[in-house]
N, C-alpha and C. Protein backbone atom coordinates (compact mmCIF):
# COMPACT_ATOMS: atom_id res chain seq x y z
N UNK A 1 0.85 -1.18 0.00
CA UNK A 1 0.00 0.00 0.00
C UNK A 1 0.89 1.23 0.00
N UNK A 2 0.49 2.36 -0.61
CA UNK A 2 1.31 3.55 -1.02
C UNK A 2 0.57 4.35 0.49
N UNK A 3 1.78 4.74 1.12
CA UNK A 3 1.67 5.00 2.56
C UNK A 3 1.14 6.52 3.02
N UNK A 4 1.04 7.52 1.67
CA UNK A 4 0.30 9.02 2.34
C UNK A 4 -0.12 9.32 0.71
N UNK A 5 -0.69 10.78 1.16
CA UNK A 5 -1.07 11.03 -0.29
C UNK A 5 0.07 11.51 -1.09
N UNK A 6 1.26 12.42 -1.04
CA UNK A 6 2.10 12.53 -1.47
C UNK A 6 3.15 11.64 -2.44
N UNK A 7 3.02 10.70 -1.32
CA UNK A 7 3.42 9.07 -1.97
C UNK A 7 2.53 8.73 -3.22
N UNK A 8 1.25 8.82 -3.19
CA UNK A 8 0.77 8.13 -4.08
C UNK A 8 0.74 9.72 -5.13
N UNK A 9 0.59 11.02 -4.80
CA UNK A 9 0.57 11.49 -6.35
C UNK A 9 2.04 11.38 -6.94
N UNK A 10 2.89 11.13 -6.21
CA UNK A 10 4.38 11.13 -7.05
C UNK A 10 4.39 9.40 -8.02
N UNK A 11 3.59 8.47 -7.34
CA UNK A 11 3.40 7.02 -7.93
C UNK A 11 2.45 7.38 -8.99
N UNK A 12 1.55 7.97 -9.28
CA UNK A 12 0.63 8.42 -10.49
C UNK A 12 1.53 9.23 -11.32
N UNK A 13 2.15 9.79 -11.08
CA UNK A 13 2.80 11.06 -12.30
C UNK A 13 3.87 9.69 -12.79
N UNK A 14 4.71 9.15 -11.75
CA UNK A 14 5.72 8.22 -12.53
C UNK A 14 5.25 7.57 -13.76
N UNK A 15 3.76 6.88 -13.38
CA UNK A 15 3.52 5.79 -13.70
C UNK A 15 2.63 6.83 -15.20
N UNK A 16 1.88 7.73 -15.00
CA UNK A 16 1.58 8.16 -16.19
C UNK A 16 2.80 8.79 -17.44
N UNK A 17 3.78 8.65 -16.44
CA UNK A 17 5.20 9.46 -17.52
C UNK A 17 5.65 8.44 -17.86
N UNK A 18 5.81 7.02 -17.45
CA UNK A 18 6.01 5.69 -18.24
C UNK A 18 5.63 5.57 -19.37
N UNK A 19 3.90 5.97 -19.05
CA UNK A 19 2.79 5.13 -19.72
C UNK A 19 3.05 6.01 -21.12
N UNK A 20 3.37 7.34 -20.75
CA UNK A 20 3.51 8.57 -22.28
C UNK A 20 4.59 7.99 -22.98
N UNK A 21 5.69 7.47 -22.25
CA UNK A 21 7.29 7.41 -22.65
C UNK A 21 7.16 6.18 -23.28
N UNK A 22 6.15 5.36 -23.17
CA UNK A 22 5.97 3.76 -23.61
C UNK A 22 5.49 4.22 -24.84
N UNK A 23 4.22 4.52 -24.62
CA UNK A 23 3.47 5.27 -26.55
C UNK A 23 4.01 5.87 -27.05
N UNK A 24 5.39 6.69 -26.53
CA UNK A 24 5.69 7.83 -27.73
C UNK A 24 6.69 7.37 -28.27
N UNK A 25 7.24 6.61 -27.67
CA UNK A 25 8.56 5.67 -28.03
C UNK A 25 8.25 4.12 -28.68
N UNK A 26 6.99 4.02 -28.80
CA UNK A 26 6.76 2.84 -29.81
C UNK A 26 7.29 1.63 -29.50
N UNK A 27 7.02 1.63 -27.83
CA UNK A 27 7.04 0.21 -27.08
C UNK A 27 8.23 0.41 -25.79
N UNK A 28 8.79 1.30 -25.59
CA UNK A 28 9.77 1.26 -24.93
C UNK A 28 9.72 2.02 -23.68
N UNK A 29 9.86 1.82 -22.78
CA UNK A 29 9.57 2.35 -21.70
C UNK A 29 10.66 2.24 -20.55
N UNK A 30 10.78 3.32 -19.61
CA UNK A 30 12.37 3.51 -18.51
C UNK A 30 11.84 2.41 -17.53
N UNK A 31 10.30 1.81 -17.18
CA UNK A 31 10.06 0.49 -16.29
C UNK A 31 9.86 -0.52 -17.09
N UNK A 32 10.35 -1.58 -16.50
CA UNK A 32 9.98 -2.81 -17.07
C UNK A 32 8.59 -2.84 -16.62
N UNK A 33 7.79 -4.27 -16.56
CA UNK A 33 6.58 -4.30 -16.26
C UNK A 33 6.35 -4.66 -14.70
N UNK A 34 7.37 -5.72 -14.35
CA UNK A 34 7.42 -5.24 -12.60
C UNK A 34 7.42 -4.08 -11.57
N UNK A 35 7.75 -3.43 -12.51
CA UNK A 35 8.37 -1.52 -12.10
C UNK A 35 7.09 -0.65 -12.19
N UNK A 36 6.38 -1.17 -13.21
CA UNK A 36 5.09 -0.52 -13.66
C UNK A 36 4.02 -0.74 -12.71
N UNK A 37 3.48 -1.92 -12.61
CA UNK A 37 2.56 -2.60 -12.16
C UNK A 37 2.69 -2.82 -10.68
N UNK A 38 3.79 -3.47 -9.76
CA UNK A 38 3.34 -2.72 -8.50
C UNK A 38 2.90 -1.71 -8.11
N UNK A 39 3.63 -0.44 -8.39
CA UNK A 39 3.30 1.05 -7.97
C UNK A 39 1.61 0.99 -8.24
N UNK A 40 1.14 0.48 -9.10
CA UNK A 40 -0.14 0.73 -9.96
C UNK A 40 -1.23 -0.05 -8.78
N UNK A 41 -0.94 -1.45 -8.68
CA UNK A 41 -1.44 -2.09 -7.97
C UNK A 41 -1.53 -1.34 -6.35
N UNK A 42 -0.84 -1.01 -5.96
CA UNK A 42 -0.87 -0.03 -4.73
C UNK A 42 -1.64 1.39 -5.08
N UNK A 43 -1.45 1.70 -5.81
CA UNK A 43 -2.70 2.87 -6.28
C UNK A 43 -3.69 2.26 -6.17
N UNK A 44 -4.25 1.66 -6.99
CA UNK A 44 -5.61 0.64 -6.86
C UNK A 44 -6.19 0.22 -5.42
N UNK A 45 -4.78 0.06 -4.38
CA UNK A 45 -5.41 -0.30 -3.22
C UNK A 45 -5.77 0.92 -2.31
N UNK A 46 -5.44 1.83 -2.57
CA UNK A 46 -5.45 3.45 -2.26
C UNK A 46 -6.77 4.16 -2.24
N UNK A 47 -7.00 3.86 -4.14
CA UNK A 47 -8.16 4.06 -4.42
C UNK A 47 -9.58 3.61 -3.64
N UNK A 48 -9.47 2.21 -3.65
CA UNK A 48 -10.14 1.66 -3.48
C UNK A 48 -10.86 1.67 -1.78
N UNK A 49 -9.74 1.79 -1.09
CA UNK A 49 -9.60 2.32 0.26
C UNK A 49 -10.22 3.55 0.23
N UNK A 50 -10.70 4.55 -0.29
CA UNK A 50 -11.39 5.54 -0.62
C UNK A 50 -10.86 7.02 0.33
N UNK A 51 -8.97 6.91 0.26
CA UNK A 51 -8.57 7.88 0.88
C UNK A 51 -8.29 8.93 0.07
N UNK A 52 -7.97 10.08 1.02
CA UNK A 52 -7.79 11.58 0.12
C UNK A 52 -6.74 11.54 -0.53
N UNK A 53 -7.02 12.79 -1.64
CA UNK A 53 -5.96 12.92 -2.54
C UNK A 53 -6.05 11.89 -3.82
N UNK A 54 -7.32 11.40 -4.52
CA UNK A 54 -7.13 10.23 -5.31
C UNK A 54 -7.33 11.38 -6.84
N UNK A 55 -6.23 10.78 -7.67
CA UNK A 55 -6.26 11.83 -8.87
C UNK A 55 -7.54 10.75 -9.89
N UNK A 56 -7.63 11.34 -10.33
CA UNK A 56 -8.90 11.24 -11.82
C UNK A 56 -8.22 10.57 -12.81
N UNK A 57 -6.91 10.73 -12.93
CA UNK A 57 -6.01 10.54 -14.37
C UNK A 57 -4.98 8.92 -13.81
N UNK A 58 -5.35 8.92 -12.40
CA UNK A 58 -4.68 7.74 -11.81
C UNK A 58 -4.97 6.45 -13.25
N UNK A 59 -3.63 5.54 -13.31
CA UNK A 59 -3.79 4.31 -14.36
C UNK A 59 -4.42 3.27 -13.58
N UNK A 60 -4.76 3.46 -12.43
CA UNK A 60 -4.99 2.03 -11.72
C UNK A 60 -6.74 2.57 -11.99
N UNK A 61 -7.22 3.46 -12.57
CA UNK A 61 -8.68 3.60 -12.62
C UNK A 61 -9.52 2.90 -14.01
């Protein structure tokens, strides 16, 4: 679990600057998919937990 809100908007911006750097680069991305997908999966549990600070643009939505 991503431990405050700070934590988790810096885990959303990473994970959406992957997600840009993956499409714009035509498959290639600075995380592998282990790298990706935890952080994400802990968003999801964040979310879901229904604590403050949850962004709109989050990938785990």
């Amino acid at each position: 679990m991503i431990a405050d809100a700070a934590a988790y908007a810096q885990a959303v911006g990473n994970a959406v600057s992957a997600a840009a750097a993956y499409y714009a680069a035509g498959g290639t991305s600075p995380l592998d998919d282990d790298a990706y997908d935890r952080p994400v999966r802990g968003m999801a549990d964040r979310e879901a937990a229904r604590r403050p600070g949850r962004r709109w643009w989050s990938p785990a939505r």
